[in-house]
Protein backbone atom coordinates (compact mmCIF):
# COMPACT_ATOMS: atom_id res chain seq x y z
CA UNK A 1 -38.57 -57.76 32.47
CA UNK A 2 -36.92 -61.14 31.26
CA UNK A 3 -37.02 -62.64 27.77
CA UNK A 4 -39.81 -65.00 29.21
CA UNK A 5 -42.28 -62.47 30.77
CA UNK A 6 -42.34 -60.58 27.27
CA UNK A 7 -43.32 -63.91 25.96
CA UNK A 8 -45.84 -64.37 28.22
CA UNK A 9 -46.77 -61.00 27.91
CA UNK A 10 -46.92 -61.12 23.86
CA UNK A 11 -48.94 -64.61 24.09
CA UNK A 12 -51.49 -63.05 26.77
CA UNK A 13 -52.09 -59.62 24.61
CA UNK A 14 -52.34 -61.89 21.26
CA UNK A 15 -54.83 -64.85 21.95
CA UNK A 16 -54.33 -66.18 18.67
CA UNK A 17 -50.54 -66.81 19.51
CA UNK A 18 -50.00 -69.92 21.06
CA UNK A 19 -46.92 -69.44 23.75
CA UNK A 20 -44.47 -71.32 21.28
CA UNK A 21 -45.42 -69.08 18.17
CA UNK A 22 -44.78 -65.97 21.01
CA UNK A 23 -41.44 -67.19 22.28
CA UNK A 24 -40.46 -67.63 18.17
CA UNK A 25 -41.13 -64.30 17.40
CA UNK A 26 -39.48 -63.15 20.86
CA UNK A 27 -36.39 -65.57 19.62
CA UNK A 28 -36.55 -64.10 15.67
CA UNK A 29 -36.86 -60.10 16.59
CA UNK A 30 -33.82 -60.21 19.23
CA UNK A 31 -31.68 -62.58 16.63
CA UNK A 32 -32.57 -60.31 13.98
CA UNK A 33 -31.41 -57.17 16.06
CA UNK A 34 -27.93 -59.10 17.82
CA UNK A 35 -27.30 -59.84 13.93
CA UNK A 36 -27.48 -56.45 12.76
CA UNK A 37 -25.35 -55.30 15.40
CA UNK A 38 -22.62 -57.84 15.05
CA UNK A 39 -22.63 -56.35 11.32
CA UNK A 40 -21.65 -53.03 12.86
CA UNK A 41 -25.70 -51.34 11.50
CA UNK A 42 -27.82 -49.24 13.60
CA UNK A 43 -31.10 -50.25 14.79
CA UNK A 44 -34.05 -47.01 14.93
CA UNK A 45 -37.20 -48.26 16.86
CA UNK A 46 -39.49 -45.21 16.07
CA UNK A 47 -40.77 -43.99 19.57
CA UNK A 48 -38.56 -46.47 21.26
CA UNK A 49 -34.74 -45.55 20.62
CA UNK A 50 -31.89 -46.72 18.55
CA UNK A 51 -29.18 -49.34 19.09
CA UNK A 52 -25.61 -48.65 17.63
CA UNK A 53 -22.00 -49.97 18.55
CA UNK A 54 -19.74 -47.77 19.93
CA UNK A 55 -15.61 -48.30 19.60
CA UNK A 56 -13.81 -48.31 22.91
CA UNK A 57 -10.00 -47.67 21.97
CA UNK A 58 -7.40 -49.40 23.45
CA UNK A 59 -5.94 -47.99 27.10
CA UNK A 60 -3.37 -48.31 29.50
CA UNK A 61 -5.30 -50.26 32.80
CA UNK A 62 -4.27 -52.22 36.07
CA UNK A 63 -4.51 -55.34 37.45
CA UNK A 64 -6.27 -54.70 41.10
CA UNK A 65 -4.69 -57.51 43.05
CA UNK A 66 -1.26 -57.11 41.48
CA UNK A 67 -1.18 -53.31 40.36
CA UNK A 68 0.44 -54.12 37.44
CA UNK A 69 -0.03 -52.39 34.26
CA UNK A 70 -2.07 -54.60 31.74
CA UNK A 71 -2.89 -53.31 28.25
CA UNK A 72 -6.40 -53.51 27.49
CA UNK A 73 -7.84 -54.15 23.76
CA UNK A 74 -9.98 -52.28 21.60
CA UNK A 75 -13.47 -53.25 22.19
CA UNK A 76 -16.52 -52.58 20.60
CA UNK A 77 -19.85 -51.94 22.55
CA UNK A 78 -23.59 -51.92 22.15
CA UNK A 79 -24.92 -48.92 23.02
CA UNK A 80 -28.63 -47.65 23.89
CA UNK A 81 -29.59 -44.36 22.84
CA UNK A 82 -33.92 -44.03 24.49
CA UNK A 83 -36.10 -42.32 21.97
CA UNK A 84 -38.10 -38.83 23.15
CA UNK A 85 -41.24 -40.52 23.75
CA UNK A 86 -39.85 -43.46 25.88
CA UNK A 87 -37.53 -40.79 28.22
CA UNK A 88 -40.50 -38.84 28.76
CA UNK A 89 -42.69 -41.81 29.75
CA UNK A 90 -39.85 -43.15 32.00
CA UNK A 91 -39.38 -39.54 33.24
CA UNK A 92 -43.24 -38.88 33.72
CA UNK A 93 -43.68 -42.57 35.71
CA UNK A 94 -40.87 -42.12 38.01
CA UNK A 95 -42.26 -38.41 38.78
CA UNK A 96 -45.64 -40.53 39.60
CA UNK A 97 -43.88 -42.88 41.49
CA UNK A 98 -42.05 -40.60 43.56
CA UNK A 99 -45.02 -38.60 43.93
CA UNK A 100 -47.08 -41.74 45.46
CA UNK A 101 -43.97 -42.84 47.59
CA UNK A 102 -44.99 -41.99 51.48
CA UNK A 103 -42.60 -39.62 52.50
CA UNK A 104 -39.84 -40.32 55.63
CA UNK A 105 -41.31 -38.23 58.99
CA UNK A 106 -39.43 -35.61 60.10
């Protein structure tokens, strides 16, 4: 799913949003969350799952064309965490899915 099909998706469940109101409040909820992040604070989506940064120290790595040794910088990551309810949904559709799927002859 791309930014624009849960746009379309928001503006087709709410018939009182017009697409443009939809694709604000698409553009407002995901600035809101990229902000909190950059300011290093955990999002909790009750049901959904959490958002947090993780710190990837600095290492030792190598350049693949030259093998040379290159030092690689701290970074720090977003990092998904999927709440109980959304792994077993996930869990229970793929289950379905693989269930449905016709199955290679032998």
């Amino acid at each position: 799913m791309t930014r624009s099909d849960l746009v379309e998706e928001l503006a087709a469940r709410f018939s009182q949003l017009t697409h443009r109101d939809a694709e604000l409040a698409v553009k407002t909820v995901l600035d809101a969350m990229g902000d909190a992040l950059v300011k290093g604070h955990r999002i909790e989506i009750r049901g959904f799952g959490s958002f947090s940064i993780n710190r990837r120290p600095p290492r030792l790595g190598r350049n693949p064309r030259s093998g040379e040794s290159v030092q690689i910088p701290e970074k720090r990551v977003p990092h998904f965490k999927p709440g109980k309810a959304l792994r077993e949904a996930v869990d229970a559709g793929t289950a379905l899915v693989l269930a449905t799927a016709p199955q290679p002859e032998a």
